[in-house]
C-alpha atoms as a PDB file:
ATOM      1  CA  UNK A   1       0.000   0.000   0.000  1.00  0.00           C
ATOM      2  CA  UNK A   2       1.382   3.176  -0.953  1.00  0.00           C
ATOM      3  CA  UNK A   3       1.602   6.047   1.951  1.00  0.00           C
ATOM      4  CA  UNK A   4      -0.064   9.477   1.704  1.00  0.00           C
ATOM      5  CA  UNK A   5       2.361  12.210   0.483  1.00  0.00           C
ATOM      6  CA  UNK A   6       2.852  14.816   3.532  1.00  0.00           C
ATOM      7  CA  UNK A   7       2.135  18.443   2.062  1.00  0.00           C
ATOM      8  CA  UNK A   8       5.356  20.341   1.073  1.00  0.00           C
ATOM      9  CA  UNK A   9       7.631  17.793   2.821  1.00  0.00           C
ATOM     10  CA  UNK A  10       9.274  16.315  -0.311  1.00  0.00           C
ATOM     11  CA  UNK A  11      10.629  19.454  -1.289  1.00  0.00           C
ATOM     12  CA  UNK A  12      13.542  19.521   0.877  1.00  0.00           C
ATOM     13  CA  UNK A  13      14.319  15.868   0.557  1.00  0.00           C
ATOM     14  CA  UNK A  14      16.610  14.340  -1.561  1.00  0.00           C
ATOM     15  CA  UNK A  15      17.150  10.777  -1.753  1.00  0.00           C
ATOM     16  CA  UNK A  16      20.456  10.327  -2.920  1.00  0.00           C
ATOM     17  CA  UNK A  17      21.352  12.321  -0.017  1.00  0.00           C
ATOM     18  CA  UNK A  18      19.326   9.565   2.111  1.00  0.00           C
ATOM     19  CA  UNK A  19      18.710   6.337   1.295  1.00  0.00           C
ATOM     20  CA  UNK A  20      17.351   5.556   5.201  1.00  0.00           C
ATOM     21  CA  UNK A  21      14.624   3.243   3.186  1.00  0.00           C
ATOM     22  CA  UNK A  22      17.257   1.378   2.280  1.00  0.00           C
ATOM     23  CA  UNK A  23      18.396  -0.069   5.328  1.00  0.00           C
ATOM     24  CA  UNK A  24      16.050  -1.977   8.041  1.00  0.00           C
ATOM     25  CA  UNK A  25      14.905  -0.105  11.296  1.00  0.00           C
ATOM     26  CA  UNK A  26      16.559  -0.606  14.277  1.00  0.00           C
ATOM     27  CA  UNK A  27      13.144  -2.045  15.642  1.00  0.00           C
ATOM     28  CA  UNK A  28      12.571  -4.715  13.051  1.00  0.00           C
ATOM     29  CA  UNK A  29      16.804  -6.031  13.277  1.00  0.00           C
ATOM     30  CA  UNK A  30      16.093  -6.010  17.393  1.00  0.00           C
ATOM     31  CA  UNK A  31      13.188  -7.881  16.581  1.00  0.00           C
ATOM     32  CA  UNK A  32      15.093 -10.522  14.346  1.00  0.00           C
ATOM     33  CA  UNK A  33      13.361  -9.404  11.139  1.00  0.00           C
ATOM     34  CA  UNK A  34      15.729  -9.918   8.126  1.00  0.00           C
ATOM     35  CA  UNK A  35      13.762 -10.422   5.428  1.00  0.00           C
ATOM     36  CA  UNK A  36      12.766  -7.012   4.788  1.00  0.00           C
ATOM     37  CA  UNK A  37      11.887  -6.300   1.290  1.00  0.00           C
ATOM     38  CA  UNK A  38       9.841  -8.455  -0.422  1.00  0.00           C
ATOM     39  CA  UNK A  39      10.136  -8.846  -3.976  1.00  0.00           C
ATOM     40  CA  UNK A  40       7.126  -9.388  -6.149  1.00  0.00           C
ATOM     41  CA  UNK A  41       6.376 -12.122  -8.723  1.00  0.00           C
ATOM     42  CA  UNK A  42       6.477  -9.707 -11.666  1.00  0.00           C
ATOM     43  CA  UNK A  43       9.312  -7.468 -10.562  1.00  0.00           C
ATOM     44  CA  UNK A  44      12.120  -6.669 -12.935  1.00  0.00           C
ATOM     45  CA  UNK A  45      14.718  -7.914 -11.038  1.00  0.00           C
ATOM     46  CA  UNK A  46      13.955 -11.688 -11.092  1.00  0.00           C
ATOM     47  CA  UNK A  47      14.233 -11.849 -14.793  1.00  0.00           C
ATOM     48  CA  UNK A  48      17.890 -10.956 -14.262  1.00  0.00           C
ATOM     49  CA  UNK A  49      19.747 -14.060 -13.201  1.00  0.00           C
ATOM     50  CA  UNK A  50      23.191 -11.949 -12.138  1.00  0.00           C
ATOM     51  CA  UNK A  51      20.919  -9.738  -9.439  1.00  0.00           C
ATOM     52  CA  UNK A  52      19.110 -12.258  -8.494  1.00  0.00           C
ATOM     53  CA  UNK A  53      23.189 -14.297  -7.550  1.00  0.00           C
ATOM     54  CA  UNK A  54      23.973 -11.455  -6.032  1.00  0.00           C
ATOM     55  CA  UNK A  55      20.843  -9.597  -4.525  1.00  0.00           C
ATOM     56  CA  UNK A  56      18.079 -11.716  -3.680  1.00  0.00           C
ATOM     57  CA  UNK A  57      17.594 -14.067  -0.412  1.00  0.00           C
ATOM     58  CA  UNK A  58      14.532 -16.551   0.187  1.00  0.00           C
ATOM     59  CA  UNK A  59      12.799 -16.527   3.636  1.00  0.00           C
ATOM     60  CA  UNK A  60      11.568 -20.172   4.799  1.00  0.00           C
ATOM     61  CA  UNK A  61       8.402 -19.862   2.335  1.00  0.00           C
ATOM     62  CA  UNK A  62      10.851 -19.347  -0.579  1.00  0.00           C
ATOM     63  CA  UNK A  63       9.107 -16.035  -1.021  1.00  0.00           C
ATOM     64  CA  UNK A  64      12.205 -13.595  -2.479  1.00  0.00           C
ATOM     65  CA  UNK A  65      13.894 -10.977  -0.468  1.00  0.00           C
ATOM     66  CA  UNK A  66      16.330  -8.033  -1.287  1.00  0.00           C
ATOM     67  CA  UNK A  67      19.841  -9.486   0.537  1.00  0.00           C
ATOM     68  CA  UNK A  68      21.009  -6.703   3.272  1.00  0.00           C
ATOM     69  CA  UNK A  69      24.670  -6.456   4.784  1.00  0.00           C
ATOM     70  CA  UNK A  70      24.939  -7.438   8.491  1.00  0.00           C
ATOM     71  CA  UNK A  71      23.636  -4.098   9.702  1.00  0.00           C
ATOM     72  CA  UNK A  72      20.374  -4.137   7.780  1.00  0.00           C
ATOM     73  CA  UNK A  73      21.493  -2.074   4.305  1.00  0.00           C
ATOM     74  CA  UNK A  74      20.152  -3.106   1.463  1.00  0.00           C
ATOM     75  CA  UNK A  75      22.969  -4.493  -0.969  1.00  0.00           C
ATOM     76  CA  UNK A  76      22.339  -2.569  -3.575  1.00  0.00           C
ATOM     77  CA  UNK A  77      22.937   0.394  -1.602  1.00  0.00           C
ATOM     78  CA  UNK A  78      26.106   2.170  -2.372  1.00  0.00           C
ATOM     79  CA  UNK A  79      27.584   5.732  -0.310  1.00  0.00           C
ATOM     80  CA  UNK A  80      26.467   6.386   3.575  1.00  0.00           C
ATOM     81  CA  UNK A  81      23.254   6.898   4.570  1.00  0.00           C
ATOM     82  CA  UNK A  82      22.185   9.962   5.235  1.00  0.00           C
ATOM     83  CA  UNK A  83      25.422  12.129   3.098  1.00  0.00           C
ATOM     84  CA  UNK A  84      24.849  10.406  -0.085  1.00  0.00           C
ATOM     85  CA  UNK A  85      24.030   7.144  -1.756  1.00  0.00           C
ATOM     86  CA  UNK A  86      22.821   5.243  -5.353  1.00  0.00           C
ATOM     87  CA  UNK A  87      21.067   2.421  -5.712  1.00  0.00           C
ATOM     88  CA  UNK A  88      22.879   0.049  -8.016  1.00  0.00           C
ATOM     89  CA  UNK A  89      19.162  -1.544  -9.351  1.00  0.00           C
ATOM     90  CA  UNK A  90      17.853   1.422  -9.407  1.00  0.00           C
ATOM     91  CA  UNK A  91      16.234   0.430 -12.686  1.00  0.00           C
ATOM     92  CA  UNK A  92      15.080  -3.214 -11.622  1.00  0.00           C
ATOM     93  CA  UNK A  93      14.496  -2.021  -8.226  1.00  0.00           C
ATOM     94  CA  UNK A  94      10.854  -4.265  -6.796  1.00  0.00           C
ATOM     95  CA  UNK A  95       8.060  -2.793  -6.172  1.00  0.00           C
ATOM     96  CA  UNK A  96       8.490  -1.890  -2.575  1.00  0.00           C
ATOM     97  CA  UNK A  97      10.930   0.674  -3.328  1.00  0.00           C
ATOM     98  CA  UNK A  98       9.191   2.142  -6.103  1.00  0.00           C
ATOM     99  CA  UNK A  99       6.136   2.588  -3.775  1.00  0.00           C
ATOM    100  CA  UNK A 100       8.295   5.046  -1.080  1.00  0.00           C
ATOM    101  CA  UNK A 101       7.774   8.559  -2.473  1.00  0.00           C
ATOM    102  CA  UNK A 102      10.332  11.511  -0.673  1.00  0.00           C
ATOM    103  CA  UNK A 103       8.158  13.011   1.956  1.00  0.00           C
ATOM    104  CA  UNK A 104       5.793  10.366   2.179  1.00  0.00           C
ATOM    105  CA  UNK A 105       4.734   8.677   5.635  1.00  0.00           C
ATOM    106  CA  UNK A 106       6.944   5.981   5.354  1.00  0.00           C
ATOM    107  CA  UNK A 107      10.187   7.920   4.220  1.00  0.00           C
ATOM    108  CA  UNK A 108       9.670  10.367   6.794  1.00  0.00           C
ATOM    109  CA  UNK A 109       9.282   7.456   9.770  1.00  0.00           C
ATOM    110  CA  UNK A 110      12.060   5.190   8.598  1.00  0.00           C
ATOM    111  CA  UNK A 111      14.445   8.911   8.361  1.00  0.00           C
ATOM    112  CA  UNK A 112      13.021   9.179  11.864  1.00  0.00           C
ATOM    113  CA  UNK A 113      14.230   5.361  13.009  1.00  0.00           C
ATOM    114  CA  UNK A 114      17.387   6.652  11.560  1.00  0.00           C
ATOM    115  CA  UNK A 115      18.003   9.877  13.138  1.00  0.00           C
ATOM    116  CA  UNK A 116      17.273  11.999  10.006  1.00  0.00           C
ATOM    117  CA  UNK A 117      14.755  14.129  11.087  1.00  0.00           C
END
């Protein structure tokens, strides 16, 4: 479900100078919750057998994942959160990411988890 856009708040955000929805929340690693991302049947990056090697995990369901590092990030993530980052699949990036919108509920509460204000 896509969140509501926040009126006037994506105007000062930039996210290649964030990329906080690209790393897990504090709350869901405490938790134990590693498979974060979940990719959809029809999205891009599963017809590409070298991201899929490199970039996607299965939970115990077999349902497909985006792989993080062992602090949460994304893989695909390059730069430092919060100064500046790319996403390497930016392209064949799944749907979840395509859904988060600068400014919208859930970018502003994940830069929240992450200090960014």
């Amino acid at each position: 479900m896509a969140s509501e856009l926040e009126p006037g708040a994506a105007s000062d955000l930039d996210c290649q100078l964030c990329g906080a929805c690209c790393r897990n929340d504090v709350i869901n690693r405490a938790q134990g919750v590693a498979y974060w991302v979940e990719i959809a049947p029809g999205d891009k990056i599963l017809q590409r057998s070298d991201l899929v090697r490199k970039l996607v995990t299965y939970d115990r369901q077999r349902v497909p994942h985006l792989r993080v590092t062992h602090d949460g990030t994304c893989e695909a993530l390059r730069g430092t959160i919060g100064r500046k980052v790319t996403c390497s699949i930016y392209h064949q990036r799944p749907s979840p990411c395509r859904r988060v919108m600068p400014g919208d509920a859930t970018c502003l509460r994940v830069r929240a988890a992450h200090g960014l204000g």
